[in-house]
Protein backbone atom coordinates (compact mmCIF):
# COMPACT_ATOMS: atom_id res chain seq x y z
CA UNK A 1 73.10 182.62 64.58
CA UNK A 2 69.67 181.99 64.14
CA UNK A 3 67.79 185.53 64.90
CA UNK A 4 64.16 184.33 63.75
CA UNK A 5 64.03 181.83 66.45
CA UNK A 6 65.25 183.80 68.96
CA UNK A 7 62.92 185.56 71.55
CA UNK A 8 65.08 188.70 72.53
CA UNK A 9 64.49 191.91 71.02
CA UNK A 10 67.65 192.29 70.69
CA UNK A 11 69.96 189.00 70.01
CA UNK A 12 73.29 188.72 71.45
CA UNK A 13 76.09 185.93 70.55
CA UNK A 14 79.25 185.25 70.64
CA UNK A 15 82.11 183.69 68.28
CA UNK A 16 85.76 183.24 68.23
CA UNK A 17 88.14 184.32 65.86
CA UNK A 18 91.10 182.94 64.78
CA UNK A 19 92.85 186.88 63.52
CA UNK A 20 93.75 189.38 66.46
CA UNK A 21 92.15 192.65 67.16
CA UNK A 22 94.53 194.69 64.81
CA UNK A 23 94.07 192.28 62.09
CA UNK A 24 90.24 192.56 62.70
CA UNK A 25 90.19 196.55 62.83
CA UNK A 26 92.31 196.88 59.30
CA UNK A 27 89.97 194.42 57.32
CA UNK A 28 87.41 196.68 58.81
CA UNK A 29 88.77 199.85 57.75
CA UNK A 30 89.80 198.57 54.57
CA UNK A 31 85.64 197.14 53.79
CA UNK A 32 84.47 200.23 55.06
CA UNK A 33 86.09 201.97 52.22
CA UNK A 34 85.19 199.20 49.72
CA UNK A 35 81.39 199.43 50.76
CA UNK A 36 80.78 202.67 51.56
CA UNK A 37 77.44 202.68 49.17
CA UNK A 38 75.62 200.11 51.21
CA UNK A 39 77.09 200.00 54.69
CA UNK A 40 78.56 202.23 57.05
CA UNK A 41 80.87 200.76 59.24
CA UNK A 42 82.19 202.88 62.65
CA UNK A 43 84.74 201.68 64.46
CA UNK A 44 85.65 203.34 68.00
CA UNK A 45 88.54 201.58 69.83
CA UNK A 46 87.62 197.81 69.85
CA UNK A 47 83.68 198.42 68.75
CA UNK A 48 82.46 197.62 65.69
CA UNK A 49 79.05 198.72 64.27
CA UNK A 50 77.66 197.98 61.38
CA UNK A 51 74.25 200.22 59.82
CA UNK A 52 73.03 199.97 56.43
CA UNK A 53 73.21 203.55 54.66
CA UNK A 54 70.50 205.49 53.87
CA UNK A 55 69.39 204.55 50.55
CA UNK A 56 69.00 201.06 51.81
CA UNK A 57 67.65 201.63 55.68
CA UNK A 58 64.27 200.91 56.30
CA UNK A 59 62.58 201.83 59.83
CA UNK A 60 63.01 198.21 60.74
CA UNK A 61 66.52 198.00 59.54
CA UNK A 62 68.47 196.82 62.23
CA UNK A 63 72.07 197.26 63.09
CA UNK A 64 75.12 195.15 64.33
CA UNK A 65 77.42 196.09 67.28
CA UNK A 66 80.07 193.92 67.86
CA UNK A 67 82.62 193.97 70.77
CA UNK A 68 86.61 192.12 70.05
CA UNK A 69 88.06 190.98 73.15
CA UNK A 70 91.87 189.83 72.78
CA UNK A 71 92.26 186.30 74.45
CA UNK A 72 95.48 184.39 74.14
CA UNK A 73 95.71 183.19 70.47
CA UNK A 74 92.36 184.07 69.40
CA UNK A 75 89.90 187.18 69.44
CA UNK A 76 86.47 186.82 71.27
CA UNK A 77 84.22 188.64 69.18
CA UNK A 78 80.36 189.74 70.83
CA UNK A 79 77.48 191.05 69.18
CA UNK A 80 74.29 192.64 69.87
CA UNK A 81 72.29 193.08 66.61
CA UNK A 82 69.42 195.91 67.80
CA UNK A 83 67.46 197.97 65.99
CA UNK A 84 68.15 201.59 64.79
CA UNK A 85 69.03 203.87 68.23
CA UNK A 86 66.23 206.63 67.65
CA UNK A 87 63.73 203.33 66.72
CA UNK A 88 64.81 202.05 69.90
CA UNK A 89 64.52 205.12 72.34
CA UNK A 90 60.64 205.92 71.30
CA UNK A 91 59.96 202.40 72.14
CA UNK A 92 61.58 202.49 75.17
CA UNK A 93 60.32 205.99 75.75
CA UNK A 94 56.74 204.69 74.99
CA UNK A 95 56.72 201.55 77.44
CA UNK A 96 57.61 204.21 79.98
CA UNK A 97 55.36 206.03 79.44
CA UNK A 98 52.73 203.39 79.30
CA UNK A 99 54.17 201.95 82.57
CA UNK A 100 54.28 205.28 84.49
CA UNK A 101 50.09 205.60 83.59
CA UNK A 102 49.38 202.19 84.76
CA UNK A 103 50.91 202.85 87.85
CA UNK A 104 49.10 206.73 88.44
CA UNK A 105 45.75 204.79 87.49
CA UNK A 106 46.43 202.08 90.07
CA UNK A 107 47.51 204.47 92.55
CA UNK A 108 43.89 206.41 91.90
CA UNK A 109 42.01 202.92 91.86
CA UNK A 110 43.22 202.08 95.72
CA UNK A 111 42.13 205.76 96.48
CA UNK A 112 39.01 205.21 95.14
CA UNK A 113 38.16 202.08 96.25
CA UNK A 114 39.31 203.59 99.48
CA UNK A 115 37.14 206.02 99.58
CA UNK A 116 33.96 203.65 98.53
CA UNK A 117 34.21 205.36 94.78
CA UNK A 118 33.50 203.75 91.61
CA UNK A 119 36.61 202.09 90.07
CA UNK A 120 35.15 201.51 86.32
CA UNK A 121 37.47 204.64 84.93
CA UNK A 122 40.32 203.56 86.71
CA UNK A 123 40.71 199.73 85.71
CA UNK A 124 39.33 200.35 81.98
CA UNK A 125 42.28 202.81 81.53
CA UNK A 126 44.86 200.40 83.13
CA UNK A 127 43.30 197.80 81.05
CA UNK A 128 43.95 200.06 77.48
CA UNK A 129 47.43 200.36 78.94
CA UNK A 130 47.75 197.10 78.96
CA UNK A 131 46.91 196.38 75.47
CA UNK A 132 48.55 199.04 74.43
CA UNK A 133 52.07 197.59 76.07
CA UNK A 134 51.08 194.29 74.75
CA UNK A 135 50.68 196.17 71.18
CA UNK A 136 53.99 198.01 71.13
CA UNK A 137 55.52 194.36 72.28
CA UNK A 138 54.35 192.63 68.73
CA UNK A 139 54.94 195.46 66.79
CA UNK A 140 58.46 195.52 67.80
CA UNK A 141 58.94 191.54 67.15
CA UNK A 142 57.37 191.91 63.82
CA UNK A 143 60.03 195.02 62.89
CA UNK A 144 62.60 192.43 64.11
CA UNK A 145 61.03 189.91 61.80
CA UNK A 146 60.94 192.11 58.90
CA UNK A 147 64.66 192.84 59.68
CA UNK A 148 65.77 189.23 59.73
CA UNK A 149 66.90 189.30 56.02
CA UNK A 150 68.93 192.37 57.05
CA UNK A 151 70.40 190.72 60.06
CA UNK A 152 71.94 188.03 58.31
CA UNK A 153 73.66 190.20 55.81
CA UNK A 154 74.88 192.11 58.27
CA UNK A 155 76.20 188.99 59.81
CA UNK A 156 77.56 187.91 56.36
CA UNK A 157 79.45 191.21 56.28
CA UNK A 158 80.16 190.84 60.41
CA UNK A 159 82.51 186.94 58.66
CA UNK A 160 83.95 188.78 55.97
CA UNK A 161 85.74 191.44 58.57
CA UNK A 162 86.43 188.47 60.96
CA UNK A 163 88.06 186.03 58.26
C-alpha cells in the first residue's frame, strides 16, 4: 500500500492471506510478547490493532486496525491505518465546532440582511471559519505525512503476523 499517495485521512486496504484466523491470532499473540518494547499489539475477537508504545509515539504516530474475515481457504484481512484516537476526536471535535459557527453566522447574515443590516461582521467571521477548516485540513495531511515512515512499519509488522 502506498499511503503517501493516497488522499484519505485515513487509508483503508485490503489483502488476502493464505493462514486462517487462528493461525493469524497466535502469530499475533506470540509477536506481541516478542515486541512488547516497541509495539503494542491488542487483539479483541478478530481485530487487530497495532500502536507504537510510548517511548516511540509521536503526536503524529499513527496506528493500524486491521479486521480478518474467514473466507473459504484463505483469510480476508482489512485495514484502516488512522491516527492516534484522542488525535483524532479533537480534530473531529474542532471541524464541528468550526462547522456549527459557520452555520450560526450564516443564520445571523440572512437575519441581517433581512432586516437591511450591515453584513461585514457576519461574512468576515464565516470567512476566518473557513480558513480555519481549510487550516486544520493541511495540518492533518501533513501529521499523516510525517507518519508515513511509521505507517509502513506498521505495515511491515501488519506481513510478519499475516505470513
Amino acid at each position: 500500500m502506498e499511503p503517501e499517495k493516497s488522499i484519505a485521512l485515513r487509508p483503508k486496504f485490503e489483502v488476502e492471506s493464505k493462514n486462517s484466523v487462528e493461525k493469524i491470532l497466535e502469530k499475533a499473540l506470540v509477536l506481541k510478547k516478542e515486541l512488547i518494547a516497541d509495539y503494542q499489539i491488542k487483539i479483541i475477537d478478530e481485530h487487530i490493532y497495532f500502536y507504537f508504545s510510548k517511548a516511540k509515539r509521536k503526536h503524529y504516530s499513527p496506528f493500524l486496525h486491521i479486521e480478518l474475515e474467514a473466507d473459504e481457504s484463505k483469510t480476508l484481512v482489512k485495514g484502516l491505518f488512522g491516527p492516534e484516537q484522542l488525535l483524532w476526536t479533537l480534530f473531529m471535535f474542532l471541524h464541528f465546532i468550526i462547522a456549527g459557527l459557520f452555520l450560526v453566522f450564516a443564520m445571523m447574515a440572512y437575519t441581517h440582511w433581512s432586516l437591511g443590516q450591515s453584513l461585514v461582521l457576519d461574512f468576515s467571521i464565516m470567512g476566518i471559519m473557513i480558513v480555519f477548516w481549510f487550516s486544520l485540513y493541511f495540518m492533518a495531511r501533513l501529521n499523516r505525512e510525517r507518519g508515513v515512515p511509521q505507517m509502513h512499519e506498521l505495515e511491515d509488522l501488519m506481513y510478519k503476523v499475516l505470513e
